[in-house]
N, C-alpha and C. Protein backbone atom coordinates (compact mmCIF):
# COMPACT_ATOMS: atom_id res chain seq x y z
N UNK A 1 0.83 -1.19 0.00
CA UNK A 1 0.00 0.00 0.00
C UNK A 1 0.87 1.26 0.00
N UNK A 2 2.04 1.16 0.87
CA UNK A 2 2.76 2.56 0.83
C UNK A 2 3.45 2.59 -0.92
N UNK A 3 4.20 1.48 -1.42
CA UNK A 3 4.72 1.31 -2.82
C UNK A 3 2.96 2.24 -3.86
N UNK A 4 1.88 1.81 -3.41
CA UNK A 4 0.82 2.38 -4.39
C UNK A 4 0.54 3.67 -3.73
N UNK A 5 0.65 3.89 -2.71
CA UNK A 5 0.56 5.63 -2.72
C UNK A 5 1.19 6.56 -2.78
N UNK A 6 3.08 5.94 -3.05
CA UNK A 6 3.97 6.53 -3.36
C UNK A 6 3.76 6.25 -5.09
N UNK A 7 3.29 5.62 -5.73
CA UNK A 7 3.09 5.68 -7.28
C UNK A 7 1.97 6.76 -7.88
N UNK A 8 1.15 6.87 -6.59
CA UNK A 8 -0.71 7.85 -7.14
C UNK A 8 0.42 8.92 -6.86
N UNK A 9 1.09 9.47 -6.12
CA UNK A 9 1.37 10.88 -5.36
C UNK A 9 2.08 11.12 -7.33
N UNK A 10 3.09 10.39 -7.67
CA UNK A 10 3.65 10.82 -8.70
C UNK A 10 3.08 10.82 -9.63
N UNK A 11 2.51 9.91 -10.05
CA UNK A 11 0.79 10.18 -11.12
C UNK A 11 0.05 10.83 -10.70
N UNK A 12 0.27 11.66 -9.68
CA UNK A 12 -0.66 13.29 -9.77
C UNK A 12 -0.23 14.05 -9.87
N UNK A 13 1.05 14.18 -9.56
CA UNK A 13 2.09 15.01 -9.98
C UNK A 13 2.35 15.38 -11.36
N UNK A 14 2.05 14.32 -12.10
CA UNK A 14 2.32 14.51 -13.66
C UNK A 14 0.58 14.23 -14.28
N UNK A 15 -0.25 14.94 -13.47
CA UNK A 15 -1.32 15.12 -14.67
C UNK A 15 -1.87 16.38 -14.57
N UNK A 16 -2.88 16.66 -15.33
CA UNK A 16 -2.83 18.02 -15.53
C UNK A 16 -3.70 19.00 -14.13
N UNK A 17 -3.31 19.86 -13.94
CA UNK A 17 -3.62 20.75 -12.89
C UNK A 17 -4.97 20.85 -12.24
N UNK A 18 -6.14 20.22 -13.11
CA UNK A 18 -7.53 20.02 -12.55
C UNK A 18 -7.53 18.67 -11.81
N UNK A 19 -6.42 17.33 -12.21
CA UNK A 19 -6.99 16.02 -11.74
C UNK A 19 -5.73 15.99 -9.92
N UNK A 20 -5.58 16.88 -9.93
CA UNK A 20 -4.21 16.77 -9.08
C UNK A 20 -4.75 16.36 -7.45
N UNK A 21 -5.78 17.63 -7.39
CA UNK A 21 -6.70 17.19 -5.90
C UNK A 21 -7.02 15.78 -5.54
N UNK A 22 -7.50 15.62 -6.90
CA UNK A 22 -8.51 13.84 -6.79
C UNK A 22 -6.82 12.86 -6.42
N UNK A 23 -5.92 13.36 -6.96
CA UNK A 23 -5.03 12.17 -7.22
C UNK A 23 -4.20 11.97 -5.79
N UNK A 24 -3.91 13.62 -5.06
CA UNK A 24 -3.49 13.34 -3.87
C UNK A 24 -4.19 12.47 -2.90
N UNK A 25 -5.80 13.01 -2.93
CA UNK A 25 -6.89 12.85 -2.15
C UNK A 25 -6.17 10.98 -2.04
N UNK A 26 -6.26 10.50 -3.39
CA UNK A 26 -6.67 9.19 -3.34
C UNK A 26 -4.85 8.67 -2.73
N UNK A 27 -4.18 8.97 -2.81
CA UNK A 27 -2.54 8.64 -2.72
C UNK A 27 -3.03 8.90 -0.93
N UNK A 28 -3.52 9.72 -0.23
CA UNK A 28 -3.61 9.81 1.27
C UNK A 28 -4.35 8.52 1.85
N UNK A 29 -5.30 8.41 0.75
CA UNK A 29 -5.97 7.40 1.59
C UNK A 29 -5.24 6.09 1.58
N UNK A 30 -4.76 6.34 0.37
CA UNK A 30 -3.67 4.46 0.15
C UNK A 30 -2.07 4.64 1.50
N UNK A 31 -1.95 5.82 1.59
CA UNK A 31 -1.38 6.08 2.84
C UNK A 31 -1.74 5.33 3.91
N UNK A 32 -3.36 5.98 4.04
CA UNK A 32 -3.74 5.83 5.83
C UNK A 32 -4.07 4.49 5.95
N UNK A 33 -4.55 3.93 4.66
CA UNK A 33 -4.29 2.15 4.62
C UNK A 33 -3.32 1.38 4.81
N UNK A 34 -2.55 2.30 4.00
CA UNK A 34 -1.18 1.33 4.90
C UNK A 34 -0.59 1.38 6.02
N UNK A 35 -0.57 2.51 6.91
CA UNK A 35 -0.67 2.98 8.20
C UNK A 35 -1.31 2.10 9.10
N UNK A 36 -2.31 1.77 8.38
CA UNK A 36 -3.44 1.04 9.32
C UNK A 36 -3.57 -0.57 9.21
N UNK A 37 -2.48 -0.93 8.50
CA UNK A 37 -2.34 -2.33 7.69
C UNK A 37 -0.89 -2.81 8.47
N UNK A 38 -0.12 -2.00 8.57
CA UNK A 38 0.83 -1.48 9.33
C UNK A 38 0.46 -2.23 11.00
N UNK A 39 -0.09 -0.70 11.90
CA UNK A 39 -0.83 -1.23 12.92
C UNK A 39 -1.19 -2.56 13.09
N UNK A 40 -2.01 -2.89 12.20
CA UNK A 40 -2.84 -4.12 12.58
C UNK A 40 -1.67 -5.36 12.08
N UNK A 41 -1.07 -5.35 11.87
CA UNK A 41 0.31 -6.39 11.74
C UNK A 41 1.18 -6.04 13.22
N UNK A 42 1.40 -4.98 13.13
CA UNK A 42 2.07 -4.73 14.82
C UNK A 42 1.43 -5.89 15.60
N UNK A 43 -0.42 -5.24 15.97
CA UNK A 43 -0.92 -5.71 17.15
C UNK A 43 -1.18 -7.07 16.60
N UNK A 44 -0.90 -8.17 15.69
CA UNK A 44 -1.01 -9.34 15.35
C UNK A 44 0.38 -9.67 16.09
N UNK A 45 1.46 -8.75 15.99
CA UNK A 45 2.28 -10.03 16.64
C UNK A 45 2.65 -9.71 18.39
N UNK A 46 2.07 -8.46 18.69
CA UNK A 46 1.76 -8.51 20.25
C UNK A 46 0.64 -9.29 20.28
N UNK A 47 -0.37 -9.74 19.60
CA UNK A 47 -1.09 -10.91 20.07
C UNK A 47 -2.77 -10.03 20.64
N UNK A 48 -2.83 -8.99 20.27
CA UNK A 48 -4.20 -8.62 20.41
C UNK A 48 -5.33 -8.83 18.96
N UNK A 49 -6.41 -8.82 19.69
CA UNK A 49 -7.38 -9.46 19.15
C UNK A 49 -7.90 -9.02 17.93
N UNK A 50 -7.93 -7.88 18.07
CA UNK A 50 -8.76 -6.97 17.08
C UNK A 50 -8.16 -6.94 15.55
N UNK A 51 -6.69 -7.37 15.88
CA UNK A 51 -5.91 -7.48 14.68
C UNK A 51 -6.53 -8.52 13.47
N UNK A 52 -7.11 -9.80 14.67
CA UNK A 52 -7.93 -10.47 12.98
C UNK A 52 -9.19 -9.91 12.21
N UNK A 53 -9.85 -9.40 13.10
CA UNK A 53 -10.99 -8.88 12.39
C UNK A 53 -10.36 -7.62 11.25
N UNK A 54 -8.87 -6.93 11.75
CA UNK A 54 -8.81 -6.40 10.62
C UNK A 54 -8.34 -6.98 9.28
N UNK A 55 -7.42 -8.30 9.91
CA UNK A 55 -7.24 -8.77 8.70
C UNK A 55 -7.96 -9.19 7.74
N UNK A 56 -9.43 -9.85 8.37
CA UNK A 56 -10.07 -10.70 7.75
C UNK A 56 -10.80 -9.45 7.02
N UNK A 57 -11.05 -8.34 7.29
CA UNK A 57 -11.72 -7.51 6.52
C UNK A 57 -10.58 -7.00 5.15
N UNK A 58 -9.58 -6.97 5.78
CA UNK A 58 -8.35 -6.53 4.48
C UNK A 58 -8.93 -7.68 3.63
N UNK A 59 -8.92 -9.24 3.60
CA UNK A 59 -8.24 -10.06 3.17
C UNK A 59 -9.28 -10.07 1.80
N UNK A 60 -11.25 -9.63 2.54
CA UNK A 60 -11.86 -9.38 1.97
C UNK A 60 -12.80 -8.68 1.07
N UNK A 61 -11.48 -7.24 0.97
CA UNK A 61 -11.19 -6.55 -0.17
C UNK A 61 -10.41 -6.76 -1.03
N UNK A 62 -9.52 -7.73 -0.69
CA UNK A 62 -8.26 -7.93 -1.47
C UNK A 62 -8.70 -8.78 -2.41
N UNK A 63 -9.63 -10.09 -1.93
CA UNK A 63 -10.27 -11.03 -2.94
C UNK A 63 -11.42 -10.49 -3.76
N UNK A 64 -12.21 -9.71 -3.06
CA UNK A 64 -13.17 -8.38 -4.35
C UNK A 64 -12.07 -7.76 -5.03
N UNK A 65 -10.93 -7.03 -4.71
CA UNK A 65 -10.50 -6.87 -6.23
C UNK A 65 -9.73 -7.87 -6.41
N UNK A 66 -9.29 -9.11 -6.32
CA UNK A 66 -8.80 -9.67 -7.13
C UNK A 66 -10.41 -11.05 -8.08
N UNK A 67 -10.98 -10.99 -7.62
CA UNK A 67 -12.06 -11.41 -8.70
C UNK A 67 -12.47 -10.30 -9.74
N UNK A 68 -12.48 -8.93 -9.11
CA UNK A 68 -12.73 -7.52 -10.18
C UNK A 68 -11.76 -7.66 -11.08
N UNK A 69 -10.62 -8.18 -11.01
CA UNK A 69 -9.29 -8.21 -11.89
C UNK A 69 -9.79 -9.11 -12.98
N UNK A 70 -10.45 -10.10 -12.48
CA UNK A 70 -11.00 -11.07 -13.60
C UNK A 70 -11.72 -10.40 -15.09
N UNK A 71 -11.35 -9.84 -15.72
CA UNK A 71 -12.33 -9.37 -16.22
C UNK A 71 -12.47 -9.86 -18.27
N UNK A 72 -12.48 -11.14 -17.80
CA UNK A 72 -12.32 -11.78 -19.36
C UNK A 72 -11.14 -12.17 -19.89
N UNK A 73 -10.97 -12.25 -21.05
CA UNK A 73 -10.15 -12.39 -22.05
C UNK A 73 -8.96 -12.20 -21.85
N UNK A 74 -9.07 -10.74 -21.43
CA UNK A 74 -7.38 -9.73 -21.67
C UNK A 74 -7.24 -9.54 -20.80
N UNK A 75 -8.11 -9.81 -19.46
CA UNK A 75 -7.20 -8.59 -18.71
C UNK A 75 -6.35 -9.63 -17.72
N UNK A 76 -5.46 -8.50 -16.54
CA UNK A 76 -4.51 -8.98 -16.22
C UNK A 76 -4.69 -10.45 -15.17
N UNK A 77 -4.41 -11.53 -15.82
CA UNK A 77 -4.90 -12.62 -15.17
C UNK A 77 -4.05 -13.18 -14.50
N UNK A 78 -2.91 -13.34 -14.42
CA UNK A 78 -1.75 -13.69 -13.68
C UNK A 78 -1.78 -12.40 -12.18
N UNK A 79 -2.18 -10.82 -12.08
CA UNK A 79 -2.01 -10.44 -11.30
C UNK A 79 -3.21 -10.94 -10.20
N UNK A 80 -4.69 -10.93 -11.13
CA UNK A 80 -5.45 -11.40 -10.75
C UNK A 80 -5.70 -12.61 -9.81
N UNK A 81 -4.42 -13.72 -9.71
CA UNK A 81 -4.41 -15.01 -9.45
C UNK A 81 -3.67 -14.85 -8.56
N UNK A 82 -2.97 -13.95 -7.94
CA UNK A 82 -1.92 -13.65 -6.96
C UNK A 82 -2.50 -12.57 -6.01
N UNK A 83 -3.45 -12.43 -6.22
CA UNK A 83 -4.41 -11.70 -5.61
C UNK A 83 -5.33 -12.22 -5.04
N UNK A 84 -5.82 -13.47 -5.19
CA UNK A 84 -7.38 -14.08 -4.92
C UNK A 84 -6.37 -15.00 -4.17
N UNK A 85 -4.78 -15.19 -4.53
CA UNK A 85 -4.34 -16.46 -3.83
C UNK A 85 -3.45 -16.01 -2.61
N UNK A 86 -3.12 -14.72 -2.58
CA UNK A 86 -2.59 -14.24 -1.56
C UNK A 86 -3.56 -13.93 -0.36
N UNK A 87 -5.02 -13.90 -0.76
CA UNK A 87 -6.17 -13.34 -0.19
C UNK A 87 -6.46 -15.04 0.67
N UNK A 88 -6.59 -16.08 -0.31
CA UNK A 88 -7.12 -16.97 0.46
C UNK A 88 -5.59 -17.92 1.36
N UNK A 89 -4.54 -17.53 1.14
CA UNK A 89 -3.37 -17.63 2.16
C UNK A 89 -3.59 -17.38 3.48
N UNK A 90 -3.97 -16.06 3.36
CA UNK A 90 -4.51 -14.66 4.45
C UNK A 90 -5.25 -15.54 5.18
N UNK A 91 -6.92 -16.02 4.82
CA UNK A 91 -8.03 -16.30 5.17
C UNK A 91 -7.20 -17.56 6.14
N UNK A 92 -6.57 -18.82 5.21
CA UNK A 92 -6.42 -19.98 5.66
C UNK A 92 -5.07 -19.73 6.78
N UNK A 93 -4.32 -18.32 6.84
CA UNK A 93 -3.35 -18.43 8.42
C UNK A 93 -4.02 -17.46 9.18
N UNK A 94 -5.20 -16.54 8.99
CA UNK A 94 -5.51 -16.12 9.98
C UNK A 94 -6.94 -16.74 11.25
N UNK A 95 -6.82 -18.16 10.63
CA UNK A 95 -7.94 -18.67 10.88
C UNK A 95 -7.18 -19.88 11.38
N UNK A 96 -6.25 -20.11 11.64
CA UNK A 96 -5.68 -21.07 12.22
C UNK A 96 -5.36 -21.23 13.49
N UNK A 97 -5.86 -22.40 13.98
CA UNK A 97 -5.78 -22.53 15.35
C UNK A 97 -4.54 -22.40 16.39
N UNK A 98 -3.54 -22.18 15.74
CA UNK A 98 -1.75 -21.47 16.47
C UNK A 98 -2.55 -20.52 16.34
N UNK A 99 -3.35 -19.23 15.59
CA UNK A 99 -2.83 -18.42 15.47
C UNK A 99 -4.66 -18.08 16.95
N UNK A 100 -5.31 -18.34 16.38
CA UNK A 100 -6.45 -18.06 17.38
C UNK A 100 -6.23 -18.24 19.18
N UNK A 101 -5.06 -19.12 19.21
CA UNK A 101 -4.66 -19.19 20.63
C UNK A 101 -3.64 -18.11 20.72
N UNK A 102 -2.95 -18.08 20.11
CA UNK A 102 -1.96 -16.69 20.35
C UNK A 102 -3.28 -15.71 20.80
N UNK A 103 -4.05 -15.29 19.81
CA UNK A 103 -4.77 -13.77 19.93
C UNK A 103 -5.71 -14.23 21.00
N UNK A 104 -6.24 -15.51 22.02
CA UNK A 104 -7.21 -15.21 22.76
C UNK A 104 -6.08 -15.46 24.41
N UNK A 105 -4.78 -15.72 24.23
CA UNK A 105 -3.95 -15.65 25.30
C UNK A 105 -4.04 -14.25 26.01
N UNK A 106 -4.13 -14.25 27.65
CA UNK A 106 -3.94 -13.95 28.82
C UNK A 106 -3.00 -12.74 28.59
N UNK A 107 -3.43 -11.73 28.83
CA UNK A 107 -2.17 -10.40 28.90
C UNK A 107 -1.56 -10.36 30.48
């Protein structure tokens, strides 16, 4: 996420002077996602809880766009497949029973 909002910041940089707002706008938010993607990997390996529910919500944007990637014929299908498979990686270790005893352990 920080690699894609360090790519929007410079693709707004180089378009023309009306699309520039929209392009930062959107480069902040791929920021505060990763900020927050960030976080929630921290508190996954101190072992608090809340960290899976964020994952599992990341995991299930990540597989909406990687089925959106699907989109026929041409389009990019190899990124597409590393996307839906990195997503269901996600699903199948954050749902694992090492990992559910770590996050419901005793502070």
């Amino acid at each position: 996420m920080l690699a894609v909002a360090v790519w929007l910041t410079i693709g707004a940089l180089g378009d023309p002077v009306e699309h520039i707002a929209g392009g930062l706008f959107l480069a902040v938010l791929c920021a505060a996602a990763a900020a927050f993607l960030l976080a929630a990997g921290r508190a996954m390996l101190d072992g608090r809880a809340w960290s899976r529910s964020a994952t599992v919500v990341w995991q299930v944007l990540q597989l909406g766009v990687g089925f959106g990637t699907f989109d026929g014929g041409e389009g990019p299908v190899p990124l597409a497949l590393v996307l839906v498979g990195l997503s269901a990686a996600g699903f199948v270790l954050v749902l694992r029973r090492s990992v559910t005893g770590w996050l419901r352990r005793e502070q």
